[in-house]
C-alpha atoms as a PDB file:
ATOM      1  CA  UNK A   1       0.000   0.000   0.000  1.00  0.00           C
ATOM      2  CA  UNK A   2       1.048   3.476  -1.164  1.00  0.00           C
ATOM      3  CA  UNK A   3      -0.203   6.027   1.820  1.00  0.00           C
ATOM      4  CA  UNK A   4       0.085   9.831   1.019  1.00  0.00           C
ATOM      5  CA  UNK A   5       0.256  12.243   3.744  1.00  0.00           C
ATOM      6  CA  UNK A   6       0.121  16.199   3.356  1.00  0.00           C
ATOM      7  CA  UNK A   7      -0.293  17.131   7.202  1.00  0.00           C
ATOM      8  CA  UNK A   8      -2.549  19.069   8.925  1.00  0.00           C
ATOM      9  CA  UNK A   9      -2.628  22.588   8.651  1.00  0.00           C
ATOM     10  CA  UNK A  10      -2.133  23.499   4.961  1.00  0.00           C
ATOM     11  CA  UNK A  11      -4.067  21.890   2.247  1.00  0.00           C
ATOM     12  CA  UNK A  12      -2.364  20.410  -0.745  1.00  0.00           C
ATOM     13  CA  UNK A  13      -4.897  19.313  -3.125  1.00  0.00           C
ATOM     14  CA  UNK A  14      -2.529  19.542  -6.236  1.00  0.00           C
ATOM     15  CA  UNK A  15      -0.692  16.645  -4.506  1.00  0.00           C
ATOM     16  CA  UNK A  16      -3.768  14.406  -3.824  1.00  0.00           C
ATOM     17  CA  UNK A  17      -5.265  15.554  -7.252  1.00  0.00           C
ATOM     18  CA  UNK A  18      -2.036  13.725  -9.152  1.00  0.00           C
ATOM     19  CA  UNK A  19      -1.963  10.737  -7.059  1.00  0.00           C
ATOM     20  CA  UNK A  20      -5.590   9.927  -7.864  1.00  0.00           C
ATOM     21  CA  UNK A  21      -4.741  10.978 -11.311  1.00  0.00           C
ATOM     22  CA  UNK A  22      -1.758   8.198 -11.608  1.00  0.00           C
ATOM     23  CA  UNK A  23      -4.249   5.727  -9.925  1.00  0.00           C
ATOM     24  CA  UNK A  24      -7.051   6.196 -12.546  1.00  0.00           C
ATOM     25  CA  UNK A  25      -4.853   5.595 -15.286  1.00  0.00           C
ATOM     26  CA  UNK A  26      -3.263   2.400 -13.481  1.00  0.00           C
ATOM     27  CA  UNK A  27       0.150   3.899 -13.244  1.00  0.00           C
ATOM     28  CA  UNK A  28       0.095   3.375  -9.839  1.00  0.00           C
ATOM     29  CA  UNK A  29      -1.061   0.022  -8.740  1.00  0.00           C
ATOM     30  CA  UNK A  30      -0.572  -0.655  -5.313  1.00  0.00           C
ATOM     31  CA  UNK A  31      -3.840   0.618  -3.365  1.00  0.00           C
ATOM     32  CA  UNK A  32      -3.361   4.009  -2.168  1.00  0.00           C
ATOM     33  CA  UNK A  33      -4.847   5.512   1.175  1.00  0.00           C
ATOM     34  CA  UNK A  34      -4.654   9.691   1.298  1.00  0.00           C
ATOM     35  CA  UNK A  35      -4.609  11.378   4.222  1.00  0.00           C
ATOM     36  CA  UNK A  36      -5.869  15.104   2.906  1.00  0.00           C
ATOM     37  CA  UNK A  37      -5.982  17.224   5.861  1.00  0.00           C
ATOM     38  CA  UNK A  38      -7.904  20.266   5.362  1.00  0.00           C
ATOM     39  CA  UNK A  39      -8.148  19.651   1.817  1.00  0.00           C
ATOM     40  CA  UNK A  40     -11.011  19.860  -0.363  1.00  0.00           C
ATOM     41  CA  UNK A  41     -10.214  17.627  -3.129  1.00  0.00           C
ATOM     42  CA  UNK A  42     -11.774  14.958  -2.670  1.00  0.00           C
ATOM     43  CA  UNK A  43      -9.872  11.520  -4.784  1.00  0.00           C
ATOM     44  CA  UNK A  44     -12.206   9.287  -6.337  1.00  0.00           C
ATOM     45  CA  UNK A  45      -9.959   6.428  -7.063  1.00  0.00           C
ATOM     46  CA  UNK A  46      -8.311   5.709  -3.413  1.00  0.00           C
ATOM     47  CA  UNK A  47      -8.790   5.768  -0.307  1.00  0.00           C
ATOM     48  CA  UNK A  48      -9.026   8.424   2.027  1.00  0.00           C
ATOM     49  CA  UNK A  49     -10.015  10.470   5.168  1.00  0.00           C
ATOM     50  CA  UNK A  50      -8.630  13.752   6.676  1.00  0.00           C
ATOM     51  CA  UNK A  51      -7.762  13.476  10.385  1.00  0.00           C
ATOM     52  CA  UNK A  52      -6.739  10.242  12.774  1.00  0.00           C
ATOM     53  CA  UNK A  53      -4.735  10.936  15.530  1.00  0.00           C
ATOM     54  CA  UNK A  54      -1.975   9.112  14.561  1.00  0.00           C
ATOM     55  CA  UNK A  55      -0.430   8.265  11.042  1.00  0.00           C
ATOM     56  CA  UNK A  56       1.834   5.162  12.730  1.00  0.00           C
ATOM     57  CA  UNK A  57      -0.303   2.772  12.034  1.00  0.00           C
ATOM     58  CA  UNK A  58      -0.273   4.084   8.010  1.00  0.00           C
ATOM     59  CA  UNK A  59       3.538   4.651   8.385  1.00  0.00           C
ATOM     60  CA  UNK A  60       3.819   1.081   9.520  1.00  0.00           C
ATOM     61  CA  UNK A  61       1.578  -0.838   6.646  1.00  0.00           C
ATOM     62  CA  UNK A  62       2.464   1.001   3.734  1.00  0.00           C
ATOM     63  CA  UNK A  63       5.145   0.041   1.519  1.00  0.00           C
ATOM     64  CA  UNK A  64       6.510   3.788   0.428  1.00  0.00           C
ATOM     65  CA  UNK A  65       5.216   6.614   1.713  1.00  0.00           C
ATOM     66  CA  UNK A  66       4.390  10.194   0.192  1.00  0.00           C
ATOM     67  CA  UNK A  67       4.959  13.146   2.235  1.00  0.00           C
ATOM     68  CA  UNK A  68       4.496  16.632   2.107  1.00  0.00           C
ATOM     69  CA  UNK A  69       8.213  18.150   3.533  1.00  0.00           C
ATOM     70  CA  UNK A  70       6.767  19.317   7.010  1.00  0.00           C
ATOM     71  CA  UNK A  71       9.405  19.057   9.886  1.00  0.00           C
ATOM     72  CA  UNK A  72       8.122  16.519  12.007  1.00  0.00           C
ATOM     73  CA  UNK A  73       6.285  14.079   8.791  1.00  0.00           C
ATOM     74  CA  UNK A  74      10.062  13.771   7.219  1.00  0.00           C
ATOM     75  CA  UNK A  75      11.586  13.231  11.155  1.00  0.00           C
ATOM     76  CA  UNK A  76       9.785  10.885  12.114  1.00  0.00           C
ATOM     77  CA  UNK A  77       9.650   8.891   8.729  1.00  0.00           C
ATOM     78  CA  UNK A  78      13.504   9.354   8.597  1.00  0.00           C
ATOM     79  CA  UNK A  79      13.890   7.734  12.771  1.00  0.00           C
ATOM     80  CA  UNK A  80      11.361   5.296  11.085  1.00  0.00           C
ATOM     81  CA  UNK A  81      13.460   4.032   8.233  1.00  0.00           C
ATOM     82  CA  UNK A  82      10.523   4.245   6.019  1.00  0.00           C
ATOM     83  CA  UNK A  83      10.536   4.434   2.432  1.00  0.00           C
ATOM     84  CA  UNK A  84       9.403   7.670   1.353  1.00  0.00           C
ATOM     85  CA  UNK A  85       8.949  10.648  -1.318  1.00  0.00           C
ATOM     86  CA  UNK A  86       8.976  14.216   0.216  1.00  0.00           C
ATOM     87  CA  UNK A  87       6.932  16.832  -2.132  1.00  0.00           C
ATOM     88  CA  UNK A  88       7.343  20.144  -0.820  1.00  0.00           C
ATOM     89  CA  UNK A  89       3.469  22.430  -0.154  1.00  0.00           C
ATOM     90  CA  UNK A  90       4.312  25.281  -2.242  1.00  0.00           C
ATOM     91  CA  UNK A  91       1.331  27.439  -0.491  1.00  0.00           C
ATOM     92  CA  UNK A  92       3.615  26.504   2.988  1.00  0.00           C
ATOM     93  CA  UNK A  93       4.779  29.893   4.457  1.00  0.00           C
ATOM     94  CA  UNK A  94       7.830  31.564   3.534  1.00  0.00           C
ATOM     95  CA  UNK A  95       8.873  28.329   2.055  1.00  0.00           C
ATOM     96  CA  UNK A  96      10.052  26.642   4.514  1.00  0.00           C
ATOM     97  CA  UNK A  97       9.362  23.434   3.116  1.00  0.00           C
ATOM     98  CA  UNK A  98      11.885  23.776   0.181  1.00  0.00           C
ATOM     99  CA  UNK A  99      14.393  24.899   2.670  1.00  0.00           C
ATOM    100  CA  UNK A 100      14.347  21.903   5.090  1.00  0.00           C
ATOM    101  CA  UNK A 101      13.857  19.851   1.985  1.00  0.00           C
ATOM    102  CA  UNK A 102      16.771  21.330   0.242  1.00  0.00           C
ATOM    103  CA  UNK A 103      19.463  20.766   3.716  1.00  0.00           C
ATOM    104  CA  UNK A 104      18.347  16.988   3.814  1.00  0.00           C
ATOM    105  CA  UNK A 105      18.640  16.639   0.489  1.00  0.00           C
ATOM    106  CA  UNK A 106      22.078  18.270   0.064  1.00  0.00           C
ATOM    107  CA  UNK A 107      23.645  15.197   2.710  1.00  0.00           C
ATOM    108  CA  UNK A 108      21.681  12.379   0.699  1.00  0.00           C
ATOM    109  CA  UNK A 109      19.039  12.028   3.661  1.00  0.00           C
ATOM    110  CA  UNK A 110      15.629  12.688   1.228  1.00  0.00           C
ATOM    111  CA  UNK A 111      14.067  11.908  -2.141  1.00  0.00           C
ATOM    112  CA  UNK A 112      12.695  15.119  -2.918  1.00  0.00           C
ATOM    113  CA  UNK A 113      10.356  14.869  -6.537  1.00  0.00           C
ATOM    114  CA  UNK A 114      10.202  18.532  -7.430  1.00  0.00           C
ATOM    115  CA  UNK A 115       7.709  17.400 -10.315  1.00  0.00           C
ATOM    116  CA  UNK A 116       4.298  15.547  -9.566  1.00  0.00           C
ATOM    117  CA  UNK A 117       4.062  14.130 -12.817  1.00  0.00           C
ATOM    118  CA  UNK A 118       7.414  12.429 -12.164  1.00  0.00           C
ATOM    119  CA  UNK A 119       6.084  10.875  -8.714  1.00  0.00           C
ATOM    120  CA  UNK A 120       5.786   7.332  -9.729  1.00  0.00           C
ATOM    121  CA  UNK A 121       9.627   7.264 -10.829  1.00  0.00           C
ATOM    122  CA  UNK A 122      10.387   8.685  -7.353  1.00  0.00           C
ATOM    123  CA  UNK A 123       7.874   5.922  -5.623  1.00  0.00           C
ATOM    124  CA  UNK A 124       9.873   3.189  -7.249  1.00  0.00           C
ATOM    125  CA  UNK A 125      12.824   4.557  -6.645  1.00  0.00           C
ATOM    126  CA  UNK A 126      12.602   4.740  -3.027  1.00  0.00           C
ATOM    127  CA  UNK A 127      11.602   1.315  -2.066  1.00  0.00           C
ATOM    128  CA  UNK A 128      15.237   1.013  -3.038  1.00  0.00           C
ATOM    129  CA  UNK A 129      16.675   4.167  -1.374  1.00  0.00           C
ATOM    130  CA  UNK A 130      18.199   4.136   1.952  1.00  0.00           C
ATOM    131  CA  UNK A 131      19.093   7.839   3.150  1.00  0.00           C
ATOM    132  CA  UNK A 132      23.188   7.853   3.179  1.00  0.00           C
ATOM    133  CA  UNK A 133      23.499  11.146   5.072  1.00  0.00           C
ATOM    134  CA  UNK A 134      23.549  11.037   8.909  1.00  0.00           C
ATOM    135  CA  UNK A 135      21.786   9.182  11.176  1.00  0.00           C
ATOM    136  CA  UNK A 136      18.815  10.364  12.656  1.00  0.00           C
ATOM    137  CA  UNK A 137      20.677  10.819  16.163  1.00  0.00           C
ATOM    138  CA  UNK A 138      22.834  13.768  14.750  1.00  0.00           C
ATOM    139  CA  UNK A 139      20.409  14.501  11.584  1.00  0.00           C
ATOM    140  CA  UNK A 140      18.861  17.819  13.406  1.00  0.00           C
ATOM    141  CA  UNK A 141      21.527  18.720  15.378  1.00  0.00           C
ATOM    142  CA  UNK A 142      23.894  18.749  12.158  1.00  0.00           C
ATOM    143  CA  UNK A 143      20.591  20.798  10.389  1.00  0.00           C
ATOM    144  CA  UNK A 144      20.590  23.571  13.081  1.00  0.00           C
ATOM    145  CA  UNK A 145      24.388  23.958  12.595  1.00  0.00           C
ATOM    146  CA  UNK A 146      24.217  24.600   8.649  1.00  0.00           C
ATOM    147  CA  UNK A 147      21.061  26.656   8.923  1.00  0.00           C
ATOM    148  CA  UNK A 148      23.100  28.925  11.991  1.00  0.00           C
ATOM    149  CA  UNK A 149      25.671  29.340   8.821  1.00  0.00           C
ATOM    150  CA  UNK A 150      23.695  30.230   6.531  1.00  0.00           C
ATOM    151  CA  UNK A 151      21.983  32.924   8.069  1.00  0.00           C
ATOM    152  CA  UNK A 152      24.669  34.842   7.872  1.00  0.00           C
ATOM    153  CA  UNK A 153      23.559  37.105  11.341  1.00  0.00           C
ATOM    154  CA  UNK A 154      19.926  37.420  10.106  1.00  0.00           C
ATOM    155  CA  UNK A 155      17.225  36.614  11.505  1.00  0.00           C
ATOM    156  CA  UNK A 156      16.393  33.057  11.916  1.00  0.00           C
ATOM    157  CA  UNK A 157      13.684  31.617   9.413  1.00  0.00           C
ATOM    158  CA  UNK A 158      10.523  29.414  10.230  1.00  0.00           C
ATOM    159  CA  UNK A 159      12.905  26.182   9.051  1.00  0.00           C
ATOM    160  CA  UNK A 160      14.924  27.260  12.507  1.00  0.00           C
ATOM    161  CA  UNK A 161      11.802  28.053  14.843  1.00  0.00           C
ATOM    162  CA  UNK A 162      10.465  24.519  14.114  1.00  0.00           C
ATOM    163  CA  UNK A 163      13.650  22.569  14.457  1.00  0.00           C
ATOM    164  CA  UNK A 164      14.063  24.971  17.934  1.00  0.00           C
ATOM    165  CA  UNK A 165      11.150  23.694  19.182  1.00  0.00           C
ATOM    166  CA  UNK A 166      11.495  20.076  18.497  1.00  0.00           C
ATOM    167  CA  UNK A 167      14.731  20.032  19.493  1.00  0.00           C
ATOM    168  CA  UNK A 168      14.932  22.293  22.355  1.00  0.00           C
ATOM    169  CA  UNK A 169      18.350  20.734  23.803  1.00  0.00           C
ATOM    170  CA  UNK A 170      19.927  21.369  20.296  1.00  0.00           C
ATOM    171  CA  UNK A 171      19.147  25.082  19.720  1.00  0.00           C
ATOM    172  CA  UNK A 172      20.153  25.887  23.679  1.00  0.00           C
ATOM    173  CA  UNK A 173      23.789  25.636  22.617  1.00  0.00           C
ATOM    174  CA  UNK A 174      23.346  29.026  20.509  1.00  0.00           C
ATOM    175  CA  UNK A 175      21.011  32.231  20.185  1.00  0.00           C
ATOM    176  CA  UNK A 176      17.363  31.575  20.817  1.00  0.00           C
ATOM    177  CA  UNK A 177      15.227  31.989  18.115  1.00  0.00           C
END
């Protein structure tokens, strides 16, 4: 089972629209299950519902999973060792998405697809991939470190609040955000 997650608080319909797209024309043919948040597209060729209070149980059954690049989805599938696609929410604020996607990416951590019509190349490609970056142990403490030099002495972004307040212990070593 495919099982597409795009989080909670910011609706990605473009994302649910293609999978149930590649389903209808059989180019995806493992059953898919959507989880579509506050979404209003509604797929007509999978499964799918818009809240449960926890995804684990999905995580767990599905073969490869596709995920929007929120923080904590990507964590937790990475300390998982799931199989997954991240597809970054363009309509996420200040783009913070493409940012986290872009540092985890950039140690060989993530397979971002950038493209939803090249999604099912990406889903078959990662029931192969294994992330080769860093382990999850060090994964967000090495994260906070780059984004601390890339900021340069500006103001942190929403990609360092988020990370902050996951990882408290992690961000207490420098400035608070």
């Amino acid at each position: 089972m495919i099982f597409v997650t795009v989080g909670t608080t910011i609706p990605f319909d473009a994302l649910i629209r293609q999978v149930d797209r590649f389903v209808a024309m059989g180019i995806l043919k493992e059953p898919v299950v959507c989880q579509i948040g506050t979404g209003t597209y509604r797929p007509k060729h999978c499964r799918f519902f818009t809240f449960q209070p926890s995804l684990d149980p999905w995580y767990r059954q599905a073969s490869v999973v596709v995920a929007h690049g929120g923080t904590g989805t990507v964590l937790e599938l990475l300390r998982m060792e799931k199989p997954f696609v991240a597809v970054a929410n363009p309509l996420a604020a200040d783009d913070h998405q493409v940012q986290f996607l872009s540092k985890l990416e950039s140690v060989d951590s993530v397979l971002w697809c950038r493209d939803l019509t090249e999604l099912p190349a990406y889903i078959r490609r990662a029931l192969d991939y294994r992330p080769q970056g860093l382990p999850f142990g060090s994964l967000a403490h090495h994260l906070i470190e780059r984004i601390e030099r890339d900021v340069n002495g500006k103001p942190r972004n929403r990609l360092w609040r988020l990370l902050a307040v996951r990882f408290p212990s992690a961000s207490q070593k420098g400035k608070s955000p």
